[in-house]
Protein backbone atom coordinates (compact mmCIF):
# COMPACT_ATOMS: atom_id res chain seq x y z
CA UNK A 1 -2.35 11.37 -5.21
CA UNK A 2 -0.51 12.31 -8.49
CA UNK A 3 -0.59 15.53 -10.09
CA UNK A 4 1.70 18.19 -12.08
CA UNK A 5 2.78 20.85 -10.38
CA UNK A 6 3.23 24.06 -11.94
CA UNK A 7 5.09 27.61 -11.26
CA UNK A 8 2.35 30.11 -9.88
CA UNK A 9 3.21 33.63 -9.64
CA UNK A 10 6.16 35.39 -7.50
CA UNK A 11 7.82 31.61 -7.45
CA UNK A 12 4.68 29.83 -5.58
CA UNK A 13 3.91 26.56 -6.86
CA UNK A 14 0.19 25.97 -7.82
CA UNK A 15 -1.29 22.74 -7.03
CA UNK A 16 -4.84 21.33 -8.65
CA UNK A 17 -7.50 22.43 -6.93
CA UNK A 18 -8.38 19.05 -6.78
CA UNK A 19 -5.16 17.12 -5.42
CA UNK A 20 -5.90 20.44 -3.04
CA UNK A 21 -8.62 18.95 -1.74
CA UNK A 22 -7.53 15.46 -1.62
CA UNK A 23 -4.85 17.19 1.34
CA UNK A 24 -7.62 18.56 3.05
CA UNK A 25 -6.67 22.22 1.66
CA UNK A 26 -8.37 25.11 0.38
CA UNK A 27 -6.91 27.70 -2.13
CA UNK A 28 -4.81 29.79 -0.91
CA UNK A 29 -3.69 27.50 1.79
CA UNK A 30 -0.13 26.31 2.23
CA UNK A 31 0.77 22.75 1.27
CA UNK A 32 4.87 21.32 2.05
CA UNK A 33 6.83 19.90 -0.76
CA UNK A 34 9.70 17.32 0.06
CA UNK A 35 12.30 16.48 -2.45
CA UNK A 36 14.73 13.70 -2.73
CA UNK A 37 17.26 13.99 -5.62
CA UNK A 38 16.45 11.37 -8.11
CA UNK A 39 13.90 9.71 -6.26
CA UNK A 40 10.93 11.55 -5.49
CA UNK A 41 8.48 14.30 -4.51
CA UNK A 42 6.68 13.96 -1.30
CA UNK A 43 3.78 16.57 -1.25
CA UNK A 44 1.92 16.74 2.18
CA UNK A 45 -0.37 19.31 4.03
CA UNK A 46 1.20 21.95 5.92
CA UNK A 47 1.23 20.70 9.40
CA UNK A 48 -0.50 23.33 12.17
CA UNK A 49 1.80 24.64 14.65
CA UNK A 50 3.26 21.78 16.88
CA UNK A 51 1.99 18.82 14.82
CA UNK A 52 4.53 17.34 11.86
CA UNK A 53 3.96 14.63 9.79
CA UNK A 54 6.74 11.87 10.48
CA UNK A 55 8.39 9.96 7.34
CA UNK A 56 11.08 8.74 5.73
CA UNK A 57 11.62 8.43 2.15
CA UNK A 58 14.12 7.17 -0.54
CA UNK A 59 14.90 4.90 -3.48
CA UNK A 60 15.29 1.19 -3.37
CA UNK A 61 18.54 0.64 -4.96
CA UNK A 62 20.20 2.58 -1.80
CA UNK A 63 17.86 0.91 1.08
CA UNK A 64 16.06 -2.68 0.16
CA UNK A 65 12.71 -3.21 0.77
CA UNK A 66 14.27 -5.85 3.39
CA UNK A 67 16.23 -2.65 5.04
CA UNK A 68 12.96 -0.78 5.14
CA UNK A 69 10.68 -3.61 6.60
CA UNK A 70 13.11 -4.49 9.04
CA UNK A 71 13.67 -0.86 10.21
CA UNK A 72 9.14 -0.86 10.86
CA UNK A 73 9.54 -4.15 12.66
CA UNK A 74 12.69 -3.25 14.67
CA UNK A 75 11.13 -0.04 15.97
CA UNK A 76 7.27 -1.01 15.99
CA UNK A 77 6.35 1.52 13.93
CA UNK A 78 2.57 2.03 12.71
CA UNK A 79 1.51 3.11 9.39
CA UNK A 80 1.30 3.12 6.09
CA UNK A 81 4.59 2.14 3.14
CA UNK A 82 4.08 2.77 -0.28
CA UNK A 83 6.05 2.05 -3.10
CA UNK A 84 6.53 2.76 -6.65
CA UNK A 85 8.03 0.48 -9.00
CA UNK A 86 8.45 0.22 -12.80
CA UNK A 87 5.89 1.03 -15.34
CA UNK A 88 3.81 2.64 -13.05
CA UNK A 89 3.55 -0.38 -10.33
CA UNK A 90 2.19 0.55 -6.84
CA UNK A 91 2.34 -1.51 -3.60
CA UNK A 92 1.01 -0.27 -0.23
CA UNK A 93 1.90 -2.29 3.18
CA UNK A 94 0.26 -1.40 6.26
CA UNK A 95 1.76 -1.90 9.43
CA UNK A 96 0.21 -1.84 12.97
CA UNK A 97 3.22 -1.48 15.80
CA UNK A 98 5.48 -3.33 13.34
CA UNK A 99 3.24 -6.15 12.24
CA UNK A 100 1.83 -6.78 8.52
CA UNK A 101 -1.73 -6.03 9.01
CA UNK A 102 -2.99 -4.92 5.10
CA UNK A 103 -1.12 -4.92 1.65
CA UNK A 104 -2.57 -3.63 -1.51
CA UNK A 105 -0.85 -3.66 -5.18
CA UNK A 106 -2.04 -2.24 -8.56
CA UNK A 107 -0.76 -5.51 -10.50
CA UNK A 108 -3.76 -7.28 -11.47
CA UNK A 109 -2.26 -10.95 -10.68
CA UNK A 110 -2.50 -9.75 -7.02
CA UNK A 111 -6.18 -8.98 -7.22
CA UNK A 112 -7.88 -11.09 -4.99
CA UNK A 113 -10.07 -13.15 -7.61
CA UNK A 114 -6.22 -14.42 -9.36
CA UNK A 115 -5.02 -15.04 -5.44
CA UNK A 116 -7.59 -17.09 -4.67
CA UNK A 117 -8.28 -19.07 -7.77
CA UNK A 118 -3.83 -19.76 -7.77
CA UNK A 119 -3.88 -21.18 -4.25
CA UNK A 120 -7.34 -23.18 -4.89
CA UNK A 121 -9.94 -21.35 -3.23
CA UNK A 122 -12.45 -20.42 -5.70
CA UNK A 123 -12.95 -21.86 -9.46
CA UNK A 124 -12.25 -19.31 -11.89
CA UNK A 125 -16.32 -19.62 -13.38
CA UNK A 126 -17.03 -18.51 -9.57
CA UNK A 127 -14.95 -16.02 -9.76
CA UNK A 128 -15.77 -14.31 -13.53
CA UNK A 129 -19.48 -14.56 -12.44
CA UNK A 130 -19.23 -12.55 -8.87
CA UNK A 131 -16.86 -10.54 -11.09
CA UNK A 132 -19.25 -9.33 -12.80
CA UNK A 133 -21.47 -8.16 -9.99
CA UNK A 134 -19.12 -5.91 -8.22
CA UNK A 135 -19.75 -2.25 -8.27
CA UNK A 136 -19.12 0.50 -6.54
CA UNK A 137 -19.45 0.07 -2.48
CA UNK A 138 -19.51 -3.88 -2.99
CA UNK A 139 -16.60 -5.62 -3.77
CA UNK A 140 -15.88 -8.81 -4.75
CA UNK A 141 -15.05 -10.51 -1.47
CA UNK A 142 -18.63 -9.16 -0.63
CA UNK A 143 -20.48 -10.61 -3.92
CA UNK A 144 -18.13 -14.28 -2.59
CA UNK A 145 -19.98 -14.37 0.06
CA UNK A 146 -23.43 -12.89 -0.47
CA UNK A 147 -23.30 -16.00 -3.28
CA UNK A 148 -22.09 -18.45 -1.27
CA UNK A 149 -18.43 -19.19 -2.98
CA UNK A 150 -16.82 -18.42 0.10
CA UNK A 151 -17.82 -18.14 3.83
CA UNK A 152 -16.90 -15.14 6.25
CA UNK A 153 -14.47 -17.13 7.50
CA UNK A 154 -12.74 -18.23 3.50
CA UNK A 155 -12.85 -14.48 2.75
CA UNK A 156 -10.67 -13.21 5.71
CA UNK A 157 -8.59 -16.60 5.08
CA UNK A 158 -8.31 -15.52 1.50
CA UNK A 159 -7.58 -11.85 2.31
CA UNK A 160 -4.85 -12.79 4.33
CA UNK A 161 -3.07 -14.98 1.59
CA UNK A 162 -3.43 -12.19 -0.71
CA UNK A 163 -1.49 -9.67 2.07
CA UNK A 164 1.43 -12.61 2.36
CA UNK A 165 2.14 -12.86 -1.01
CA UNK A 166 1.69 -8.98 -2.25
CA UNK A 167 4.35 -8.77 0.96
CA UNK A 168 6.73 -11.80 -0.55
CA UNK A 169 6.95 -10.17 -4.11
CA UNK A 170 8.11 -6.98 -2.75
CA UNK A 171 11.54 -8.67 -1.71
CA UNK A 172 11.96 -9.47 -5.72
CA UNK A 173 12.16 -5.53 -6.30
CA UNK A 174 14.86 -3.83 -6.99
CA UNK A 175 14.11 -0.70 -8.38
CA UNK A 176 11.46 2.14 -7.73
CA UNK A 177 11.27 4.49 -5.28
CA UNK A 178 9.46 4.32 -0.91
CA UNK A 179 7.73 6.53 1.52
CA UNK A 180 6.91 5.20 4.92
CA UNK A 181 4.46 7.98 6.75
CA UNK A 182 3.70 7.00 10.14
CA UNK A 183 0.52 7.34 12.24
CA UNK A 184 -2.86 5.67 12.46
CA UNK A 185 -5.28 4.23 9.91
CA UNK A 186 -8.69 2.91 9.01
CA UNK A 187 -7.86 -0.51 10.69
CA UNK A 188 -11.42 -1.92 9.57
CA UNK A 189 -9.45 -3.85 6.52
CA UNK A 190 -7.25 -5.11 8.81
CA UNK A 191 -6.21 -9.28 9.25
CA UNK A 192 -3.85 -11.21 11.11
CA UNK A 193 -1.60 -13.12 9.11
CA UNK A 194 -0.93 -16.59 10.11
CA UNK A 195 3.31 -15.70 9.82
CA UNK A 196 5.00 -13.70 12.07
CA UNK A 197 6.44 -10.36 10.77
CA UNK A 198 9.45 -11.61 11.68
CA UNK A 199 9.22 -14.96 9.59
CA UNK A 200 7.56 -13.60 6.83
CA UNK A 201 10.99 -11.09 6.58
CA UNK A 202 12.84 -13.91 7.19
CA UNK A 203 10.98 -15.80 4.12
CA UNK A 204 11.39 -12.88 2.27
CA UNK A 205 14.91 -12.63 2.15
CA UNK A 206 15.50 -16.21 1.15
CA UNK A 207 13.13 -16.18 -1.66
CA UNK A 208 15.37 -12.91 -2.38
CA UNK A 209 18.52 -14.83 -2.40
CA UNK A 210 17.15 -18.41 -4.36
């Protein structure tokens, strides 16, 4: 979610009605602002009385995404990390009791059509031509399959290598800001990698340091 905030009366600040909505809140209804200086705004739905929403939050330049990953492996945390990078750049990383279990990143070179066509798993005419039968409730890993570029089996494959390497190019970032909110998600995207956690962090920091 990302929307501009503005100053309502008596000091309350008014959020879309929209981005409203998105929290599962109706006008009128209290929503929980979290700032960090110089890093970011964290704007969540007011928890009901004895639930909280656990997170923590910060800029990369004071802990590494290395730090952060290791501190969701060491404690085998679940749920979901998001970061913002330069020019706009998202990454997401889900974790499931510490392991890498989903990635997702708004650079188009980590699409899944460029993954799989880099690491030789589809031929680019495959891939422009299923391209242009995705819409809305079928993807493209769907149109692979239904047209026979890729078996059940390729696509998970393929999915997976796509997870690994948005997870790799993370440890190249320097800049941009976290948020790591814990607690359980739609697990239906879901794939085990064939790395470890622990190796892939281990990978991660050496490609860091070459």
């Amino acid at each position: 979610m990302r929307a501009k905030l503005g100053a309502g009366e008596e000091g309350q600040i008014g959020l879309p009605p929209k981005e409203a909505e998105l929290l599962g809140r109706k006008p009128g209804e209290e929503v929980e602002i979290v700032t960090l200086k110089g890093a970011c705004a964290i704007v969540m739905a007011s928890p009901d009385k004895g639930s909280g929403l656990s997170f923590f939050a910060g800029a990369l330049f004071t802990l590494s995404f290395a730090e952060v990953v290791q501190l969701v492996f060491g404690s085998l945390k679940t749920g979901i990390l998001t970061l913002h990078f330069a020019s706009d750049r998202r990454m997401t990383i889900y974790f499931q009791q510490g392991a890498v279990v989903f990635a997702a990143s708004s650079d188009p070179s980590f699409r899944l059509g460029p993954v799989l066509m880099r690491n030789g798993k589809a031929k680019a005419q495959d891939i422009v031509r299923c391209g242009n039968m995705v819409k809305s409730g079928r993807p493209l890993g769907q149109v692979l399959v239904s047209e026979k570029v890729l078996t059940a089996a390729e696509l998970y494959a393929g999915v997976a290598l796509q997870v690994r390497e948005i997870f790799l190019n993370a440890f190249l970032e320097t800049g941009g800001n976290f948020i790591f909110v814990e607690g359980d998600f739609d697990e239906r995207s879901a794939v085990k990698l064939a790395d470890r956690t622990r190796d892939l962090l281990l990978e991660g920091v050496k490609r860091l340091d070459e």
